[in-house]
Protein backbone atom coordinates (compact mmCIF):
# COMPACT_ATOMS: atom_id res chain seq x y z
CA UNK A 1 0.00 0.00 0.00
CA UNK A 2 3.14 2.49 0.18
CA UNK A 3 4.10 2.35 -2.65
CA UNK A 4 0.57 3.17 -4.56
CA UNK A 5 0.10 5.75 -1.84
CA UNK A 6 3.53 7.43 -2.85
CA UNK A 7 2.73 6.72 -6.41
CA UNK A 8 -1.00 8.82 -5.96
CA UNK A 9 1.29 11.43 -3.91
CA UNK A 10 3.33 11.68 -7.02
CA UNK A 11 0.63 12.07 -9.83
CA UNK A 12 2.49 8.77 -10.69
CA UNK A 13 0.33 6.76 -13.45
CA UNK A 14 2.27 3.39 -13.75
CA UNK A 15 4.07 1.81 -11.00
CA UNK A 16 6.89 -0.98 -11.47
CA UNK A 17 7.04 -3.17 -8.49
CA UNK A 18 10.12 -5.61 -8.31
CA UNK A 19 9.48 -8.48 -5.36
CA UNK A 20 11.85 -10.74 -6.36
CA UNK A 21 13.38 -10.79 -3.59
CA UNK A 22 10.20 -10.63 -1.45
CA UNK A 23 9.42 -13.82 0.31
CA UNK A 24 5.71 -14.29 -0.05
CA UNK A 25 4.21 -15.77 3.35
CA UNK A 26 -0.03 -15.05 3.10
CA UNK A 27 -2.50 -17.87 2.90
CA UNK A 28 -5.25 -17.73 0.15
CA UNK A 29 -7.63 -15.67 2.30
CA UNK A 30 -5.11 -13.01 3.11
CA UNK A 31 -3.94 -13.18 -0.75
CA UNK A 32 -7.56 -12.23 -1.75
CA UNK A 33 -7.75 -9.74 1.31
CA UNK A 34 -4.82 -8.19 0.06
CA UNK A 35 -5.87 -7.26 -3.62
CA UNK A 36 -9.16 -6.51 -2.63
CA UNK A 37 -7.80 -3.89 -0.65
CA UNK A 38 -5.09 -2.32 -2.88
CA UNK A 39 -7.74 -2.30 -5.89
CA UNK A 40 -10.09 -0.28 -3.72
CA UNK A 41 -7.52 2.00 -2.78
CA UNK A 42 -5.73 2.63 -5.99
CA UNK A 43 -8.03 4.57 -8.20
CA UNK A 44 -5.50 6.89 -10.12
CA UNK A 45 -2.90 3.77 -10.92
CA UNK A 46 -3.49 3.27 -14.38
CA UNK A 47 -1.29 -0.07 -14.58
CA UNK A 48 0.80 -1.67 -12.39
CA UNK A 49 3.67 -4.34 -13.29
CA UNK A 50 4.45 -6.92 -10.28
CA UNK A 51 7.63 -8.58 -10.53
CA UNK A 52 7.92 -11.38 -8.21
CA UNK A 53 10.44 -14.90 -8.06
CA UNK A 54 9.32 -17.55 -9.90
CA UNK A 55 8.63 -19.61 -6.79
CA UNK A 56 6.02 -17.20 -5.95
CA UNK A 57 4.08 -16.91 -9.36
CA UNK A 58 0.63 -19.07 -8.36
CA UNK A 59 0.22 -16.59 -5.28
CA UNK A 60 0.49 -13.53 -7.48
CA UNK A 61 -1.42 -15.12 -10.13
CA UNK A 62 -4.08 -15.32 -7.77
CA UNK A 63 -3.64 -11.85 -6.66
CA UNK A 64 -3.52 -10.29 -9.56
CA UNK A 65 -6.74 -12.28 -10.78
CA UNK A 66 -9.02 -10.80 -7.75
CA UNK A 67 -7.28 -7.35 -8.07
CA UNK A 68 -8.39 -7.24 -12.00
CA UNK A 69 -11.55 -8.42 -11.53
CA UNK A 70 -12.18 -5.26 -9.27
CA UNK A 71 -10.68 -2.81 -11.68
CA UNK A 72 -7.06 -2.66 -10.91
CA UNK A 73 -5.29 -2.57 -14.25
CA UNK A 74 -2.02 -5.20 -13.03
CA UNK A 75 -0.13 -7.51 -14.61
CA UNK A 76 2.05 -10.40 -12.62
CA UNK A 77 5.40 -11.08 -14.51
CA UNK A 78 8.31 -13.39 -13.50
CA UNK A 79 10.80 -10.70 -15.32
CA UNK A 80 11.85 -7.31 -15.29
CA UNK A 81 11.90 -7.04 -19.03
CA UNK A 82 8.31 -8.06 -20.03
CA UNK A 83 6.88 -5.62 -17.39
CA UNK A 84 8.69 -2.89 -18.49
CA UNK A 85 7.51 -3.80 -21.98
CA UNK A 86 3.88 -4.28 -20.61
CA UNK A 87 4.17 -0.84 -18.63
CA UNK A 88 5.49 1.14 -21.12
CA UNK A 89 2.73 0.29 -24.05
């Protein structure tokens, strides 16, 4: 949620996220929770890349999945290159 608030703050459009590094530790319920909440409180994001480690890609899948389905515009990506790609079209 920082990082969309600084990204509102900002007049920031498009937000690259990089959790590749992240260790992802929520259970299904919190996962859904989670985007839920961020979709609700992101209405000037126009697109938002996640980048997270390969190990972690069903999770975010998931995520992104309930996020989209409540208007977020975010794509899940497993590298840095495709986002960018994706965020800059």
């Amino acid at each position: 949620m920082a990082v969309i608030e600084k990204a509102v703050e900002q007049n920031c459009k498009n937000v690259l996220c990089l959790e590749t590094d992240l260790e992802y530790r929520l259970g299904g319920f919190d996962i859904f929770q989670s985007a839920e909440y961020i979709a609700a409180n992101a209405p000037n994001v126009a697109r938002v890349a996640i980048v997270c480690n390969p190990r972690y890609a069903d999770d975010l899948a998931f995520w992104e999945t309930v996020a989209v389905n409540r208007g977020l515009m975010v794509r899940a990506f497993q590298n840095q290159a495709d986002a960018l790609k994706w965020i800059n079209s």
